[in-house]
Protein backbone atom coordinates (compact mmCIF):
# COMPACT_ATOMS: atom_id res chain seq x y z
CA UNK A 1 -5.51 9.04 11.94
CA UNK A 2 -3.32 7.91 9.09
CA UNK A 3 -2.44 4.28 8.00
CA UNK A 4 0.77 2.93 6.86
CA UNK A 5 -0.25 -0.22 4.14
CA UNK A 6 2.37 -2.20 5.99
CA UNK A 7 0.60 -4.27 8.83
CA UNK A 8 0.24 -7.95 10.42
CA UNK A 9 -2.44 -9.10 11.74
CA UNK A 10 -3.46 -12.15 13.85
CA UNK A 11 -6.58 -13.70 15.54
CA UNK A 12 -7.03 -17.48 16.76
CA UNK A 13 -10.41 -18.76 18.22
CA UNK A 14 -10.91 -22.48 19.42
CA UNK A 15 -14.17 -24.12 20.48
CA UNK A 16 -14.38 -27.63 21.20
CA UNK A 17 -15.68 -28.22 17.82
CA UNK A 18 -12.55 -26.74 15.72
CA UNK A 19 -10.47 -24.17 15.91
CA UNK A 20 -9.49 -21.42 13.32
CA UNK A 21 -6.63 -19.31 13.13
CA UNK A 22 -6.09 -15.99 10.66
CA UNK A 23 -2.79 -14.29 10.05
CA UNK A 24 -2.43 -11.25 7.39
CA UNK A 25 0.39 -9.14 6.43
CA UNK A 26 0.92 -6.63 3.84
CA UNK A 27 3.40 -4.44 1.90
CA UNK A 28 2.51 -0.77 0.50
CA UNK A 29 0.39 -1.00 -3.57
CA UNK A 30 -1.06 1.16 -5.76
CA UNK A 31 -4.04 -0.46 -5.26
CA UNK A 32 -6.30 -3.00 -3.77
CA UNK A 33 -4.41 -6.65 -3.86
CA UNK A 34 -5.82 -9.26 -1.54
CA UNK A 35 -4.68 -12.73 -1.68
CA UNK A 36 -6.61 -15.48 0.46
CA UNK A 37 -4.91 -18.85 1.31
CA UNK A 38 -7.44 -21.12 3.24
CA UNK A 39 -8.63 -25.25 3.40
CA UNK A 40 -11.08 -26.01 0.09
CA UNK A 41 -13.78 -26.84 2.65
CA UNK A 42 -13.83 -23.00 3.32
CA UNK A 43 -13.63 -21.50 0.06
CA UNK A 44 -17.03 -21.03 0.24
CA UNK A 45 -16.40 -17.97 2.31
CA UNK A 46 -14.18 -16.49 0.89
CA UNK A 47 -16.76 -13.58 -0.82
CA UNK A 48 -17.68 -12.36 2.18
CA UNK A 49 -14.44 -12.35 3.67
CA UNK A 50 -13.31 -10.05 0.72
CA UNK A 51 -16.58 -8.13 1.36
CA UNK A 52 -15.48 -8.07 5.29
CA UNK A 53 -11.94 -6.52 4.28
CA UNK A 54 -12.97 -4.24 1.48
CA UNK A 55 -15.64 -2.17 4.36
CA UNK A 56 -12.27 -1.31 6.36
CA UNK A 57 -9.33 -1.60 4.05
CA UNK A 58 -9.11 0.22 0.97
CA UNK A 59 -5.67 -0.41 -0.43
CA UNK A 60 -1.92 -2.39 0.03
CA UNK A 61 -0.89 -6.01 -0.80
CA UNK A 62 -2.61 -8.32 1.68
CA UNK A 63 -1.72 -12.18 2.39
CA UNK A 64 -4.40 -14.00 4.45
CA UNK A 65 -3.60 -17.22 5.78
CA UNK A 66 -6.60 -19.54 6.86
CA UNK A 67 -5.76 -22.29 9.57
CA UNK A 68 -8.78 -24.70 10.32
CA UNK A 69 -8.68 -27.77 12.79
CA UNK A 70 -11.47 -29.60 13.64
CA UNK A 71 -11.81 -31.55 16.41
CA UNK A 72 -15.25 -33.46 16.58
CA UNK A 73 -14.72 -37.26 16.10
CA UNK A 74 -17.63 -37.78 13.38
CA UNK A 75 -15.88 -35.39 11.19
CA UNK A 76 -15.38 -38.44 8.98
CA UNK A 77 -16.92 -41.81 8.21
CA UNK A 78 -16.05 -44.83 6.36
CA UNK A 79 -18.13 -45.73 3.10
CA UNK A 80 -18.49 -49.00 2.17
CA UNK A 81 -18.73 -49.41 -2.08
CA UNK A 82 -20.57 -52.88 -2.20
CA UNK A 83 -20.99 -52.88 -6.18
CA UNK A 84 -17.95 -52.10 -6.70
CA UNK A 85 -16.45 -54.42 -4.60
CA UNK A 86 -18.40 -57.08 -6.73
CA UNK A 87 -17.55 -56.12 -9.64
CA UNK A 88 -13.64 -56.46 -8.71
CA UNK A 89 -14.82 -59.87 -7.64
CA UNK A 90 -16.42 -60.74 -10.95
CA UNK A 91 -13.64 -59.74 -13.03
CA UNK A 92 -11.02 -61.90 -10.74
CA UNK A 93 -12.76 -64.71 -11.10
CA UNK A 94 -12.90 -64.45 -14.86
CA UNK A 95 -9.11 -64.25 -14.74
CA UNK A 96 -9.20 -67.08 -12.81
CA UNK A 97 -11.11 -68.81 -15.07
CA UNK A 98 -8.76 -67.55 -18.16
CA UNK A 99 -5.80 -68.39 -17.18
CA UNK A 100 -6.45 -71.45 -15.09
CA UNK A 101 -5.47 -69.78 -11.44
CA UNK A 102 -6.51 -70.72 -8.12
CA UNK A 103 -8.76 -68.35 -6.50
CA UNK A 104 -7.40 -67.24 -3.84
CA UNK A 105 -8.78 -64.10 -3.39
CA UNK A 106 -8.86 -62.46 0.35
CA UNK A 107 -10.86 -60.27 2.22
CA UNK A 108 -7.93 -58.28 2.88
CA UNK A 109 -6.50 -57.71 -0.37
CA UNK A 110 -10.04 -56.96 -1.68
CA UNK A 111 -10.71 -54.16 0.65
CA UNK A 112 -6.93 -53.12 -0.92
CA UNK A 113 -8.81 -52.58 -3.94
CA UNK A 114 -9.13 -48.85 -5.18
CA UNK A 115 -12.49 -47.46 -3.49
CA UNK A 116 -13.86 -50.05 -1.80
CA UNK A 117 -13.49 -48.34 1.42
CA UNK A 118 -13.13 -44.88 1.12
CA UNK A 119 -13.06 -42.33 3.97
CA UNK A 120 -16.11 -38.96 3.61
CA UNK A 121 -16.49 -35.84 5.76
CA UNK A 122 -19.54 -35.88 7.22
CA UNK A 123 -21.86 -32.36 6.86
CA UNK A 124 -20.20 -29.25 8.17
CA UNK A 125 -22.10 -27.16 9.90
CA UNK A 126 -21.58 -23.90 7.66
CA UNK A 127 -23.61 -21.54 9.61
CA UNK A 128 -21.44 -22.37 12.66
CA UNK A 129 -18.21 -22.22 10.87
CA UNK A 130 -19.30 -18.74 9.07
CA UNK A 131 -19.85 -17.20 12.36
CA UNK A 132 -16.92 -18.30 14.08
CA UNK A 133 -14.33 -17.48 10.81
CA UNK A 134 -16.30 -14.15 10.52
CA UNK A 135 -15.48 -13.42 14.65
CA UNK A 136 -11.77 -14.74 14.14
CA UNK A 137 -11.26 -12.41 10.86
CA UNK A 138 -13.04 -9.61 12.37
CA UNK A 139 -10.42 -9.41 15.49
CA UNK A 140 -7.48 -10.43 13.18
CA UNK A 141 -8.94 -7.32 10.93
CA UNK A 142 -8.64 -5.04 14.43
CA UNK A 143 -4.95 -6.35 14.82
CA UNK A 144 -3.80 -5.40 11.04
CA UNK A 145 -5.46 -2.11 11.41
CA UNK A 146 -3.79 -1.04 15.00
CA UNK A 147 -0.39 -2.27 13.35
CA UNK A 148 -1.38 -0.06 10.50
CA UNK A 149 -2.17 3.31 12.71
CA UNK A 150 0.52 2.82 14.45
CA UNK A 151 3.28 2.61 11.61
CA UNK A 152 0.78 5.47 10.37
CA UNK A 153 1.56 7.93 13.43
CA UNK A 154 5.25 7.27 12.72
CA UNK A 155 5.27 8.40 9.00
CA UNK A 156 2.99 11.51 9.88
CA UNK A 157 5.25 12.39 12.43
CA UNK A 158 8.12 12.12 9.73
CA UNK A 159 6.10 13.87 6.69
CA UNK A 160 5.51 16.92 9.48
CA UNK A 161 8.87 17.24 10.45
CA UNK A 162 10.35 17.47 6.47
CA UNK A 163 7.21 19.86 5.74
CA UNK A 164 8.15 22.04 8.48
CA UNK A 165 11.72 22.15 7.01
CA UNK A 166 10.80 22.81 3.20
CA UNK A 167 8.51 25.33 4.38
CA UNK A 168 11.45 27.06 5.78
CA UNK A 169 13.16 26.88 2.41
CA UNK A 170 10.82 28.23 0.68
CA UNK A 171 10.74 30.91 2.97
CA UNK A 172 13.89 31.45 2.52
CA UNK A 173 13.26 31.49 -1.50
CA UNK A 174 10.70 34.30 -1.45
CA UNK A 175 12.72 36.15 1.27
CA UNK A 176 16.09 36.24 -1.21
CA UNK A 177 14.32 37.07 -4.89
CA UNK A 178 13.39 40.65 -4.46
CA UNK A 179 17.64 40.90 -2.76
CA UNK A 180 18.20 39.65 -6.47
CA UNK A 181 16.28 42.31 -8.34
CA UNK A 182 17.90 45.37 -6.22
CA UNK A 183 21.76 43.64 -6.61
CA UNK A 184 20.82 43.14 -10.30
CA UNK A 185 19.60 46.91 -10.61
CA UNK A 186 23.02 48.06 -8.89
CA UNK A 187 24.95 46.08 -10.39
CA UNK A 188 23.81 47.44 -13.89
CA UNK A 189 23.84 50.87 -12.78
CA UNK A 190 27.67 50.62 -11.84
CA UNK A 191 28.21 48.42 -15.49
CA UNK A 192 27.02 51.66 -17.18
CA UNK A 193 28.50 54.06 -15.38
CA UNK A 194 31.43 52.70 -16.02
CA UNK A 195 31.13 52.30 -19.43
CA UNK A 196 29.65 55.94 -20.00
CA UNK A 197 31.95 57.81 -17.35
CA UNK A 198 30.50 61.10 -16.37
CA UNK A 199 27.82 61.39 -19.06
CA UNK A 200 24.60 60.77 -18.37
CA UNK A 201 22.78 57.79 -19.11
CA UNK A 202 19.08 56.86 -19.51
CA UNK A 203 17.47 56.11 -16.46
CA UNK A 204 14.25 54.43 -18.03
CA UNK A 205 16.50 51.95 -20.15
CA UNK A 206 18.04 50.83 -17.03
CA UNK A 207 14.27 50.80 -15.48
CA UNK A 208 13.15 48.57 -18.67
CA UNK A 209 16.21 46.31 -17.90
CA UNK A 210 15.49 45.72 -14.73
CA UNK A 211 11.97 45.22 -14.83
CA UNK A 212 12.35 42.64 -17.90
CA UNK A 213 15.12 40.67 -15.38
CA UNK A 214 12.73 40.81 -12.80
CA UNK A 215 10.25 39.59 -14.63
CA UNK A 216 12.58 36.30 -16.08
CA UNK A 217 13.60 35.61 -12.01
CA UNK A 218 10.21 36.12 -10.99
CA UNK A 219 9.12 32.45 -8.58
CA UNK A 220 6.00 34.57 -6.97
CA UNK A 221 3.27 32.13 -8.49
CA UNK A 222 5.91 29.36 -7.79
CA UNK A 223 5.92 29.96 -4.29
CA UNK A 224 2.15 30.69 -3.56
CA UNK A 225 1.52 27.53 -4.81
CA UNK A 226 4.35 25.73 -2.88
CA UNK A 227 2.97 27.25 0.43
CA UNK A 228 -0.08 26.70 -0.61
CA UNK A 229 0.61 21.79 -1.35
CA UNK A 230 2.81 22.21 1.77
CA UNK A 231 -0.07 23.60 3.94
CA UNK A 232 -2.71 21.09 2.20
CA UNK A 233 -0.93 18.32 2.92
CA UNK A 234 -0.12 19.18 6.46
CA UNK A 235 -3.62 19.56 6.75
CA UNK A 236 -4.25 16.13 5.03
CA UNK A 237 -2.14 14.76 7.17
CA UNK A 238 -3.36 15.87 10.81
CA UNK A 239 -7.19 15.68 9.43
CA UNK A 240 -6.47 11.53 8.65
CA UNK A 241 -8.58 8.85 6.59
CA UNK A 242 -7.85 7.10 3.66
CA UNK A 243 -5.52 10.14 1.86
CA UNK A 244 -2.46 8.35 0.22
CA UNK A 245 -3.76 8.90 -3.39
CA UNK A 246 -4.09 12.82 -2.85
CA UNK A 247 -1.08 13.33 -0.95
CA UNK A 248 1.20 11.93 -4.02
CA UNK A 249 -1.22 14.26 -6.31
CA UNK A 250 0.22 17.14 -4.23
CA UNK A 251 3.49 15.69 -4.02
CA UNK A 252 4.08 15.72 -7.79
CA UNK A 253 2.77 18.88 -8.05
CA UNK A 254 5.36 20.33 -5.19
CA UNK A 255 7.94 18.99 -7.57
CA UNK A 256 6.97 20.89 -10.69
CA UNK A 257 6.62 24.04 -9.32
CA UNK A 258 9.98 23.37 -7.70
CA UNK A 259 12.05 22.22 -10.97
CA UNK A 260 10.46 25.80 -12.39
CA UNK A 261 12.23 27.83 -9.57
CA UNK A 262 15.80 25.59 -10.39
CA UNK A 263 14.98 26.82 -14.23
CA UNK A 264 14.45 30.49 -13.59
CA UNK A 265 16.90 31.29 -11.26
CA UNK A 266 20.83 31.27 -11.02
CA UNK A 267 21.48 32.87 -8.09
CA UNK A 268 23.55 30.35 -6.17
CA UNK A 269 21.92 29.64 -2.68
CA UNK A 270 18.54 29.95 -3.91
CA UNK A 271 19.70 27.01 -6.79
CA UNK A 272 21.16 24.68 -3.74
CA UNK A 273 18.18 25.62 -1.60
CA UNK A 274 15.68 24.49 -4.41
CA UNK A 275 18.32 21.36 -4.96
CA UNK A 276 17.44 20.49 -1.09
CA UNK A 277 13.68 21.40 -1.81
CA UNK A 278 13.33 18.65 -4.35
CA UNK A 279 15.53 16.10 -2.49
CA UNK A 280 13.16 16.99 0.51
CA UNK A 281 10.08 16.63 -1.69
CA UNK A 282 11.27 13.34 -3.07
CA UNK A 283 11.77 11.82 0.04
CA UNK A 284 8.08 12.89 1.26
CA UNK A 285 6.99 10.93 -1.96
CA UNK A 286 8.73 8.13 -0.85
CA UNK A 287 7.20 7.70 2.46
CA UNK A 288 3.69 8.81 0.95
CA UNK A 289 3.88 5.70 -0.88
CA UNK A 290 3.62 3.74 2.26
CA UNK A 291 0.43 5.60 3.09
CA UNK A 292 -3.12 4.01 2.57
């Protein structure tokens, strides 16, 4: 099965502890771009969620969003900074003394102070919280990739049907070239006969003529080789796996060999059938883009 590297992807597990959620999207790149949004008191995972990713995703523009609640009442606890308090103390007083003011200094408006009380997060347990952001990343994973397959099936499905079609016109191609040689043949046959009237003429110079036209016109290599990416990729596509890179390898080679058919030939329906052979080809390119 094929991937598309568009997907979204969404997992939420909740304990009575905390509760994480995990939302990814992503949009079709050349490579590998994963960017990871989460709280600072789980950046310490984020390696092996990278790690986690990179064994099942191997290319596309990926957004992960980290949502983390936690809901145990001794997640925090007040700290008390006694020396500090006295040395706010010590230095009002001495501007008390300095300028001559009462001292009238409160409880209150000490514990204003910067510090004095401050609020700290108690341990996490990071074992705990590993396992359960592993579980919740491992199902949101599952979600991105179904997403994936199925936008996947849809482009195969699509890539078949336009194979199936410039298959035909290359058919079509290799079906109409030799039609060229035996018009081209006649037609020079009548041009001398005409010019010559009864007289004879030279059979073997018109031979030579036609052979060294034939030889100009001649798409044979072109169109082994056409049949040959068309039937590769068609294969590609049914077999699956990770085959985006070597589909647009066989892609740009389908166009070359058809820009060398539009340059040898002038016969007009085999020029507007190569015309529709490229516009074909660049619209498999297109989609193979999409393709991880």
């Amino acid at each position: 099965m094929i991937r598309s590297m568009t997907g979204f992807g969404r997992s939420e597990i909740a304990t009575e502890q905390r509760k994480i959620i995990i939302e990814m999207k992503a949009v079709n790149h050349r490579y590998s771009d994963v960017n990871i949004k989460m709280p600072k008191k789980l950046s310490i995972f984020e390696t092996s969620m990278r790690s986690l990713l990179k064994q099942q995703v191997q290319r596309g523009k990926i957004d992960i969003f980290v949502t983390y609640e936690d809901y145990t009442e001794q997640n925090v606890t007040l700290k008390y900074n006694e020396e500090l308090a006295a040395e706010y103390m010590k230095y009002l007083m001495q501007m008390s003394d300095t300028f001559q003011l009462d001292k009238d200094v409160k409880i209150s408006a000490l514990a204003k102070m910067p510090d004095v009380f401050t609020l700290e997060e108690s341990n996490i347990d990071e074992e705990e919280i590993q396992k359960q952001l592993e579980e919740a990343f491992r199902l949101a994973i599952k979600d991105f990739i179904i997403t994936r397959e199925k936008e996947g099936e849809h482009l195969k499905q699509d890539l078949l049907k336009k194979l199936e079609g410039m298959l035909e016109g290359v058919c079509y191609i290799e079906e109409r070239s030799p039609v060229l040689i035996q018009a081209y043949r006649e037609k020079l046959e009548a041009k001398v006969k005409e010019l010559l009237g009864n007289s004879n003429f030279d059979e073997s110079r018109v031979m030579t003529e036609v052979v060294l036209y034939a030889d100009k016109i001649c798409v044979d290599e072109e169109i082994v080789r056409l049949k040959s990416h068309i039937t590769n990729m068609v294969h590609l596509l049914k077999e699956g796996g990770f085959i985006g890179r070597k589909l647009d390898f066989i892609a740009q080679e389908m166009n070359r060999e058809a820009n060398t058919i539009l340059s040898k030939m002038n016969d007009i329906s085999i020029v507007n059938t190569a015309i529709d052979l490229k516009t074909d080809i660049e619209k498999v390119r297109e989609q193979i883009q999409n393709i991880e």
